[in-house]
Protein backbone atom coordinates (compact mmCIF):
# COMPACT_ATOMS: atom_id res chain seq x y z
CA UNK A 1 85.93 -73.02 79.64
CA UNK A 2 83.33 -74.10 76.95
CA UNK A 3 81.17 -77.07 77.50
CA UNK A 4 83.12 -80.07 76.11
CA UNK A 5 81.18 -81.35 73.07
CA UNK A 6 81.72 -85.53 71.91
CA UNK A 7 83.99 -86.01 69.17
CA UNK A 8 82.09 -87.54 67.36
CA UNK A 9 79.26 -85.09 67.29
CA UNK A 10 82.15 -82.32 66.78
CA UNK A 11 83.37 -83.51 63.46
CA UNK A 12 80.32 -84.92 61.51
CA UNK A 13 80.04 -83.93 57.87
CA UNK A 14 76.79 -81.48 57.38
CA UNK A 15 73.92 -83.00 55.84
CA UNK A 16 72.64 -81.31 52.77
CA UNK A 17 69.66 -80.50 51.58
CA UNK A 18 68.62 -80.02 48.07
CA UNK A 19 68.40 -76.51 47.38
CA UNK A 20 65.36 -74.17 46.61
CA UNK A 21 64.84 -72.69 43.14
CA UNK A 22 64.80 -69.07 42.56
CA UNK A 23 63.75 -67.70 39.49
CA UNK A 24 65.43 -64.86 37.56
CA UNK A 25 63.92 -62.03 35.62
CA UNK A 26 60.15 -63.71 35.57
CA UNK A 27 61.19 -67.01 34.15
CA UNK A 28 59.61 -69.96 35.95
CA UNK A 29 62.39 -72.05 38.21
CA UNK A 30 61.88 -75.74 38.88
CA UNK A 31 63.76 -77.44 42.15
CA UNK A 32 64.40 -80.96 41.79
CA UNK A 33 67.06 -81.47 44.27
CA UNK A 34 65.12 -82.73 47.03
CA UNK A 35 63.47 -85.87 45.64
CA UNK A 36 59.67 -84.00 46.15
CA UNK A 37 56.37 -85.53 44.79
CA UNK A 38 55.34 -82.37 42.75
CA UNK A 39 51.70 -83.44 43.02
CA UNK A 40 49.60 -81.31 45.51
CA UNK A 41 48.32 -83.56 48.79
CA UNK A 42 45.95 -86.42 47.99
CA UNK A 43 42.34 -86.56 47.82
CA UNK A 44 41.12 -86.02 51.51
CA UNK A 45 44.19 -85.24 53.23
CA UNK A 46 43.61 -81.01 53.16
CA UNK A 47 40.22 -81.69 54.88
CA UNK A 48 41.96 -83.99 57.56
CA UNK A 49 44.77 -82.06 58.54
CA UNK A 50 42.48 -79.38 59.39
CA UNK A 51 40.46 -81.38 61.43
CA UNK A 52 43.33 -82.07 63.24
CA UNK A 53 44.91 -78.70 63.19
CA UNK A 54 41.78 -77.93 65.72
CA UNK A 55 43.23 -80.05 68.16
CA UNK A 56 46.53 -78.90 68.34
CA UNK A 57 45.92 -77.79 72.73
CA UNK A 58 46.54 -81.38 72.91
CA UNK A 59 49.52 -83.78 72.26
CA UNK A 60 49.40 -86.50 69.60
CA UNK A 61 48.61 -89.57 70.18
CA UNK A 62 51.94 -91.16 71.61
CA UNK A 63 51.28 -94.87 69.83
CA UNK A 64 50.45 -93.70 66.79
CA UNK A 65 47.39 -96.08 66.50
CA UNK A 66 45.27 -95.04 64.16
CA UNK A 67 48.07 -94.80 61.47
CA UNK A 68 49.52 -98.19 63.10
CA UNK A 69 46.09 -99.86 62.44
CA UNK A 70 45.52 -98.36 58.84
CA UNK A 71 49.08 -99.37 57.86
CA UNK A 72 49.32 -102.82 59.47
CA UNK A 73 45.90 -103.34 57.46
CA UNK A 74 47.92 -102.40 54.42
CA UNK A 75 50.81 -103.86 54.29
CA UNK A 76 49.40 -106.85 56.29
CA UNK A 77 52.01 -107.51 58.81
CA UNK A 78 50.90 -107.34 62.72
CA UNK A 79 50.60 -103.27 63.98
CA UNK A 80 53.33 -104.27 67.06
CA UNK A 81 55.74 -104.55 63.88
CA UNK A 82 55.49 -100.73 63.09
CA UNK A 83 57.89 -98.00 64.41
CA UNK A 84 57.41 -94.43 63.31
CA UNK A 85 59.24 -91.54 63.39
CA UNK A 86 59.88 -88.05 61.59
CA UNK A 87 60.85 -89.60 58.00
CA UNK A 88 62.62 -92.58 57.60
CA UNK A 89 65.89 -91.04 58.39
CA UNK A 90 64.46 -90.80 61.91
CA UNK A 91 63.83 -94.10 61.70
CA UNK A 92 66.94 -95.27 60.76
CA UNK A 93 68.74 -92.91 63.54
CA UNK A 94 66.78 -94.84 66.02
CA UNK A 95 67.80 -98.46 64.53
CA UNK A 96 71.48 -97.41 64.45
CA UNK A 97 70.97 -96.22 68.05
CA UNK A 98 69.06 -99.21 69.27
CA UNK A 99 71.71 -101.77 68.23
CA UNK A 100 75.12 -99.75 67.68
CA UNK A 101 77.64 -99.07 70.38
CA UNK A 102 81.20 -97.44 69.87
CA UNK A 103 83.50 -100.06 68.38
CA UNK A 104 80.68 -101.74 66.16
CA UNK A 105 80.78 -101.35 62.58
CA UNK A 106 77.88 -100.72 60.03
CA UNK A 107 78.41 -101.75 56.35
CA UNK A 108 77.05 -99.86 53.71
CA UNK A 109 77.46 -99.31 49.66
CA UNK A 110 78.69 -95.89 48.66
CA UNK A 111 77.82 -93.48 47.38
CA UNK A 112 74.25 -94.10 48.35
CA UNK A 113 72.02 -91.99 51.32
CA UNK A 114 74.37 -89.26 52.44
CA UNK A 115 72.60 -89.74 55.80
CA UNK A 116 74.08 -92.63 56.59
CA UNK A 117 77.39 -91.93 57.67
CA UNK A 118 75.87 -88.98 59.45
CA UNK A 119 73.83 -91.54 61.63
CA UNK A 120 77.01 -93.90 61.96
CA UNK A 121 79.23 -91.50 63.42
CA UNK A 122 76.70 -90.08 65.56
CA UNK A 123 75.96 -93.85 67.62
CA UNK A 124 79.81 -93.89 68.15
CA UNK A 125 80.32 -96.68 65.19
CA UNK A 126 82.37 -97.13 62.45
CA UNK A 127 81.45 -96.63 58.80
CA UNK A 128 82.16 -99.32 56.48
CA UNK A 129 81.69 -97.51 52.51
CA UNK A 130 81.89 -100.53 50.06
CA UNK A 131 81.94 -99.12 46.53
CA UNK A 132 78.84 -99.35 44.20
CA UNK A 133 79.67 -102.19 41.27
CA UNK A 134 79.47 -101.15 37.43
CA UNK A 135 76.40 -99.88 36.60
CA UNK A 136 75.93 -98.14 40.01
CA UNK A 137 74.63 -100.92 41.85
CA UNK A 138 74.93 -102.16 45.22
CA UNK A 139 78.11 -104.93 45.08
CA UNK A 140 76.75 -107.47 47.42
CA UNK A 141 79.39 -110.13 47.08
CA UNK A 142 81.24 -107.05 48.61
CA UNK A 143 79.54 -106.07 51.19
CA UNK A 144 79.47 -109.25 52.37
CA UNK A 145 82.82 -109.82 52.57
CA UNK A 146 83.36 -106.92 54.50
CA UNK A 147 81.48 -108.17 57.00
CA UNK A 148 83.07 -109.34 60.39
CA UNK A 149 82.65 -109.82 64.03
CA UNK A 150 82.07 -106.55 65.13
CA UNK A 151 79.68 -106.13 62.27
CA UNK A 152 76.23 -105.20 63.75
CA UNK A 153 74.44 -103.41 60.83
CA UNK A 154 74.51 -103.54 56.91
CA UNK A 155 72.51 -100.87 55.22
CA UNK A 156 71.04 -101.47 51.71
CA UNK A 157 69.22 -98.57 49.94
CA UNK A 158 67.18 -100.10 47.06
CA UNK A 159 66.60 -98.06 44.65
CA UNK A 160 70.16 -96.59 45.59
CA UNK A 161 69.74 -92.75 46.80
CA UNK A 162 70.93 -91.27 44.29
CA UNK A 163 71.76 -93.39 42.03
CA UNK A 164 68.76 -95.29 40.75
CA UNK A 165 69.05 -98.94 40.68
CA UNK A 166 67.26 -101.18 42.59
CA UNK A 167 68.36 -104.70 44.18
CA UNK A 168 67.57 -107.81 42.58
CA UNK A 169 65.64 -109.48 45.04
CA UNK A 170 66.62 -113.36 44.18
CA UNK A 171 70.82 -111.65 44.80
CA UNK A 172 69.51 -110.12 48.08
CA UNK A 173 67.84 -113.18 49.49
CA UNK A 174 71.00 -114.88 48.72
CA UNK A 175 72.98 -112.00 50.10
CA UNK A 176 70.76 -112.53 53.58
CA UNK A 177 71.34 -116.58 53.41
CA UNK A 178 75.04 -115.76 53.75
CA UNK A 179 74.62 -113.30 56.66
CA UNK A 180 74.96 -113.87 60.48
CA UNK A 181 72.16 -114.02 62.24
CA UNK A 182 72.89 -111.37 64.68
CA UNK A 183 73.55 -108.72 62.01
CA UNK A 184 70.65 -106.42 61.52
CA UNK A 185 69.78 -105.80 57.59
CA UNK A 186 68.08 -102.55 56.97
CA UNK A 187 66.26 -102.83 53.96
CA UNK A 188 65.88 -98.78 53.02
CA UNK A 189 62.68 -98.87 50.64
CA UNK A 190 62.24 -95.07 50.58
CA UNK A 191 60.95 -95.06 47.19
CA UNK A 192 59.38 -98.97 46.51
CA UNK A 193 55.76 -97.18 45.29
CA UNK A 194 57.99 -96.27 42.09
CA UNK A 195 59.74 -99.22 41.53
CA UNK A 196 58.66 -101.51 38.16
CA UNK A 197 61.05 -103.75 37.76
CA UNK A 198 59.19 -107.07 38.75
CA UNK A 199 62.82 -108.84 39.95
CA UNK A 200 63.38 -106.03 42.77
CA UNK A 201 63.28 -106.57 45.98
CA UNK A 202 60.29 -106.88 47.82
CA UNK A 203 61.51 -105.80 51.60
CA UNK A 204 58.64 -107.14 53.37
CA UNK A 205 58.77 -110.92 51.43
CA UNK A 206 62.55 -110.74 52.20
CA UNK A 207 61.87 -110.64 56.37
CA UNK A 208 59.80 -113.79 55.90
CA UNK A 209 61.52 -115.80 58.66
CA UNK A 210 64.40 -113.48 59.25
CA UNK A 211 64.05 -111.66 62.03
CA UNK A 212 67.65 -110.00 61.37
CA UNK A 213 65.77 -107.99 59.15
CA UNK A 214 64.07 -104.31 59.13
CA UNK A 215 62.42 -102.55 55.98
CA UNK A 216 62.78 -99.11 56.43
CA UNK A 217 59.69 -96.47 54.39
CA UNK A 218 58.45 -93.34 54.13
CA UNK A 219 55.96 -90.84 53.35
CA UNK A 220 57.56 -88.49 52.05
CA UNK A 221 57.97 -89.35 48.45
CA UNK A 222 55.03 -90.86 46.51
CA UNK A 223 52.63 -90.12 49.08
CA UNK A 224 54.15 -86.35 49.05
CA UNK A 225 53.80 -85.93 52.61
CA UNK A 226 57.64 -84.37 52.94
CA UNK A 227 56.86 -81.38 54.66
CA UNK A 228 54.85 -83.33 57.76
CA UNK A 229 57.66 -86.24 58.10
CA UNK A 230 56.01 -89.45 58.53
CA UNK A 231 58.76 -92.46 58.07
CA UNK A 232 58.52 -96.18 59.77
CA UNK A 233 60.08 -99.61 59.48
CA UNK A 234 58.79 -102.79 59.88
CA UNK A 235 60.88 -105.15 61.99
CA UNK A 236 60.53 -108.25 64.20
CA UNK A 237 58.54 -107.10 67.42
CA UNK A 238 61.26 -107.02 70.01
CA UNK A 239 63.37 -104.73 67.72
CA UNK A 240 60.28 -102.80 66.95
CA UNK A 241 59.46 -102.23 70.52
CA UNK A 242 63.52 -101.20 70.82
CA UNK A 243 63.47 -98.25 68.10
CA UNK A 244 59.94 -97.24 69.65
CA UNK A 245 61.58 -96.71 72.89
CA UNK A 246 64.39 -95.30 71.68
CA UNK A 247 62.33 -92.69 70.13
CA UNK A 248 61.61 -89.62 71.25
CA UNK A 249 58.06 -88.97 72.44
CA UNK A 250 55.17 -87.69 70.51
CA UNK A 251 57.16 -87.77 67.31
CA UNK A 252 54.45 -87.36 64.96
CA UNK A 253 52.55 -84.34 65.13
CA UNK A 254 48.48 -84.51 65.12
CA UNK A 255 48.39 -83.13 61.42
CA UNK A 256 51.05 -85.73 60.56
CA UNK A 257 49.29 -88.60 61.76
CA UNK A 258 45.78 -87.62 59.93
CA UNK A 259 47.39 -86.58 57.03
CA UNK A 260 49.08 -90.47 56.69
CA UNK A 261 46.16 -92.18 57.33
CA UNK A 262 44.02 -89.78 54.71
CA UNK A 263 46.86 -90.65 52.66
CA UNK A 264 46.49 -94.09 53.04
CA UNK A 265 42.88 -94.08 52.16
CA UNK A 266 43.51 -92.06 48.92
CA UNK A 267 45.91 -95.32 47.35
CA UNK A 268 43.77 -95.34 43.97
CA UNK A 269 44.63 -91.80 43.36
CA UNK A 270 48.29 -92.77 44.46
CA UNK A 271 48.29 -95.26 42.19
CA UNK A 272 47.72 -92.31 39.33
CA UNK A 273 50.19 -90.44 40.49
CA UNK A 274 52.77 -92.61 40.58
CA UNK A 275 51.95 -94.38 37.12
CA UNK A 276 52.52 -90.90 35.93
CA UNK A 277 55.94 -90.12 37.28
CA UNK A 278 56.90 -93.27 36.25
CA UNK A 279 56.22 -92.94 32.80
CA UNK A 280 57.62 -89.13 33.41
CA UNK A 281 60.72 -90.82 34.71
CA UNK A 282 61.04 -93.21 31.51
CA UNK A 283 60.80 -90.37 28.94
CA UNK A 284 63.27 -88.29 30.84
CA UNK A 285 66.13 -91.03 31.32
CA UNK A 286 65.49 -91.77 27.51
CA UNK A 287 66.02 -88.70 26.19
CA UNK A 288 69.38 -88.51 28.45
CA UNK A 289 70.51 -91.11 26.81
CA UNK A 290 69.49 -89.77 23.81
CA UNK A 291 71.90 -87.09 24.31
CA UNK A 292 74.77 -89.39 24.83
CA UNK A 293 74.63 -89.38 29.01
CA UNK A 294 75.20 -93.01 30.54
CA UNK A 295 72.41 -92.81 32.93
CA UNK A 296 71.64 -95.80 35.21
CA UNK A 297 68.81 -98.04 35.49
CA UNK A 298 66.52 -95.53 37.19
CA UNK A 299 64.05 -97.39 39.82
CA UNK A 300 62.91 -94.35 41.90
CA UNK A 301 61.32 -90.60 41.44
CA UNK A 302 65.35 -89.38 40.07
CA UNK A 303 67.49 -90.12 37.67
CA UNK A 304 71.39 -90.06 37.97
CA UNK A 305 73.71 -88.23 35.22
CA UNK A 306 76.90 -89.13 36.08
CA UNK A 307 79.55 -86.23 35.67
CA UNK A 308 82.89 -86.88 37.20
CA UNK A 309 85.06 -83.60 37.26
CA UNK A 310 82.43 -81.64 35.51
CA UNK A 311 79.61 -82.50 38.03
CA UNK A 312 79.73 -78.86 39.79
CA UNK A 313 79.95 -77.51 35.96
CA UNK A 314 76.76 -79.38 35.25
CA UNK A 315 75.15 -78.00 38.41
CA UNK A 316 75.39 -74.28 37.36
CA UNK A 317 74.62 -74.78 34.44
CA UNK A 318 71.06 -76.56 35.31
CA UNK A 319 70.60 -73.79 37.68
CA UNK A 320 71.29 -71.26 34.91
CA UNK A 321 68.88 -72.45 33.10
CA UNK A 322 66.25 -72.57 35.46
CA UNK A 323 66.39 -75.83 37.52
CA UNK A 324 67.94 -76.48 40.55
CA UNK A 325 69.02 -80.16 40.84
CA UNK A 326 71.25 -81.88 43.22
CA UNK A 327 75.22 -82.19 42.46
CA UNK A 328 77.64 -85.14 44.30
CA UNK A 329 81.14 -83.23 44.19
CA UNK A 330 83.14 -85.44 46.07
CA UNK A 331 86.11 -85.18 43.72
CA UNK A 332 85.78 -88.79 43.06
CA UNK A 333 85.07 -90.54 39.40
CA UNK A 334 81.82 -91.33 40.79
CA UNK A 335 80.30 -87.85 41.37
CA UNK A 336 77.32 -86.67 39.57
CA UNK A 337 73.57 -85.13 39.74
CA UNK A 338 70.77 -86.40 41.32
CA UNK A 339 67.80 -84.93 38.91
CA UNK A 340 63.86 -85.60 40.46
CA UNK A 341 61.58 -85.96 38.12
CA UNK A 342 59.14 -83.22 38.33
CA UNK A 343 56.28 -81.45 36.60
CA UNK A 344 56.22 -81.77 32.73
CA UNK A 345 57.99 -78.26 32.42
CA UNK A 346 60.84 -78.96 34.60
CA UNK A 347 61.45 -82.12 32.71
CA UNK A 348 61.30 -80.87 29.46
CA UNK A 349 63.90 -78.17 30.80
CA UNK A 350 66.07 -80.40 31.72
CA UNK A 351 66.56 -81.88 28.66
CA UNK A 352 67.09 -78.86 26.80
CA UNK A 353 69.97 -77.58 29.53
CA UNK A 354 71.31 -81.17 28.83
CA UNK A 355 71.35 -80.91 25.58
CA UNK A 356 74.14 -77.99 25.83
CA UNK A 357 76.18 -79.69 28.39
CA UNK A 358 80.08 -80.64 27.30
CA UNK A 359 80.51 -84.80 27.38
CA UNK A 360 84.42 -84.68 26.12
């Protein structure tokens, strides 16, 4: 007789990941279906993940201080605040699992992170999807009235994975006013180095006495450490201490944790960086709507082109012409593609496949 796997575990949907970009007959192929920085590492990071490659006999440092310290200097909040783990999705796997037992629900806006649901399920909890409002943003009066008594966590992505828009951040510290104090808030900020909109949220002012509150971050996007998987959250210290236990041990590798703190030493090149993916972003959501696409406010390192039926349609036929991008085919008016905004080339690409796509 087999070994009896949980239900739960037994029927969650598969997580997706963007897929890789093969090029045909010599012409260059572009993959922006992942979200990727297409910058190589930072100034200083090669030369410290080597260092630290030498030591890989031994195990990593279990705390994490060095990275604790250089990011509690940052972001100025106390270094027993921190909680790390292997992206931010790890993160937010061990808040869900810290807090959620079976019967508990956890609100969220949809479609936003496909990982959440993923996460729900696996704590034994119940999703609660609240549709995004016009314009593809999170509907807070909604959310919050789908809150009840055996609510015990509301996620809010901001800017919305994968749609774009960001949280206002006088609506969310109204939103919070209205919420019960024993409901955790995860603030998901996976992408606040690209954010420009100066009436976003800011996570970290928004736990200013709330401890119900958690900002969730990552490294893996404007810092362009994806491939070593360095995510954290910032919480009230008792429910810090609670994810870090839940954790499992040694998380970060060695490289990992050099290659975050080289990172974090490197911010004036970040800064660069970012300024120019931003402006990247701008020109590539204009000339979308230049040819006639609805495309949301776009607060992150993506835009969204909404496609309804036609979203697997537009799919092939980015990939046809060279770049892979990231379709929602949910059969559902509000499918679409996720496109990140990459090197020049790719972007320019993209607006030429656009350009052929069907809008009737």
């Amino acid at each position: 007789m087999p070994v009896r796997i949980r239900p739960a575990v037994a029927s969650l949907p598969a997580y997706k990941p963007g897929r890789p970009a093969r090029a045909a007959a010599g012409a260059p192929a572009y993959k922006l279906s992942s979200n990727e920085n297409p910058y190589p590492p930072l100034p200083g990071v090669l030369a410290a993940t080597a260092a630290a490659v030498e030591r890989m006999n031994r195990y990593p440092d279990l705390a994490n201080t060095e990275v604790a310290a250089a990011l509690a200097a940052r972001l100025g909040v106390p270094a027993e605040s921190l909680a790390f783990g292997t992206g931010s999705v790890a993160v937010l796997y061990h808040l869900l699992a810290a807090v959620c037992e079976p019967g508990d629900e956890v609100v969220y806006a949809w479609r936003s992170f496909e990982a959440y649901p993923i996460a729900v399920q696996i704590t034994g909890a119940t999703s609660v999807p609240v549709p995004l409002g016009a314009g593809a943003v999170h509907d807070l009066d909604a959310i919050a009235a789908a809150i009840t008594p055996a609510t015990r966590v509301v996620m809010l992505c901001t800017p919305n994975n994968p749609t774009g828009p960001a949280i206002a951040h006088a609506d969310l510290s109204s939103f919070l006013d209205a919420v019960p104090e024993d409901v955790l808030v995860m603030v998901d900020e996976a992408y606040v180095e690209f954010v420009t909109d100066p009436g976003a949220v800011r996570g970290l002012a928004a736990m200013a006495g709330r401890p119900n509150v958690a900002v969730l971050r990552t490294f893996s996007k404007a810092y362009g450490l994806a491939g070593f998987r360095v995510g954290y959250c910032v919480a009230e210290p008792s429910l810090a201490a609670a994810v870090r236990a839940v954790s499992l041990p040694f998380g970060l590798s060695v490289p990992a944790q050099a290659a975050a703190v080289a990172s974090l030493d490197a911010e004036d090149a970040l800064l660069e960086r970012v300024a120019e993916l931003v402006d990247a972003r701008r020109v590539l959501r204009t000339g979308l709507l230049e040819r006639g696409f609805d495309v949301p406010d776009a607060q992150g390192n993506f835009v969204w082109l909404p496609a309804g039926p036609r979203t697997a349609e537009y799919g092939a036929a980015f990939e046809a012409g060279g770049v892979v991008v990231r379709p929602y085919a949910a059969g559902t008016p509000g499918d679409g593609v996720r496109i990140t905004v990459g090197e020049p080339a790719a972007n320019a690409r993209v607006l030429e496949v656009a350009a052929g796509l069907s809008r009737s």
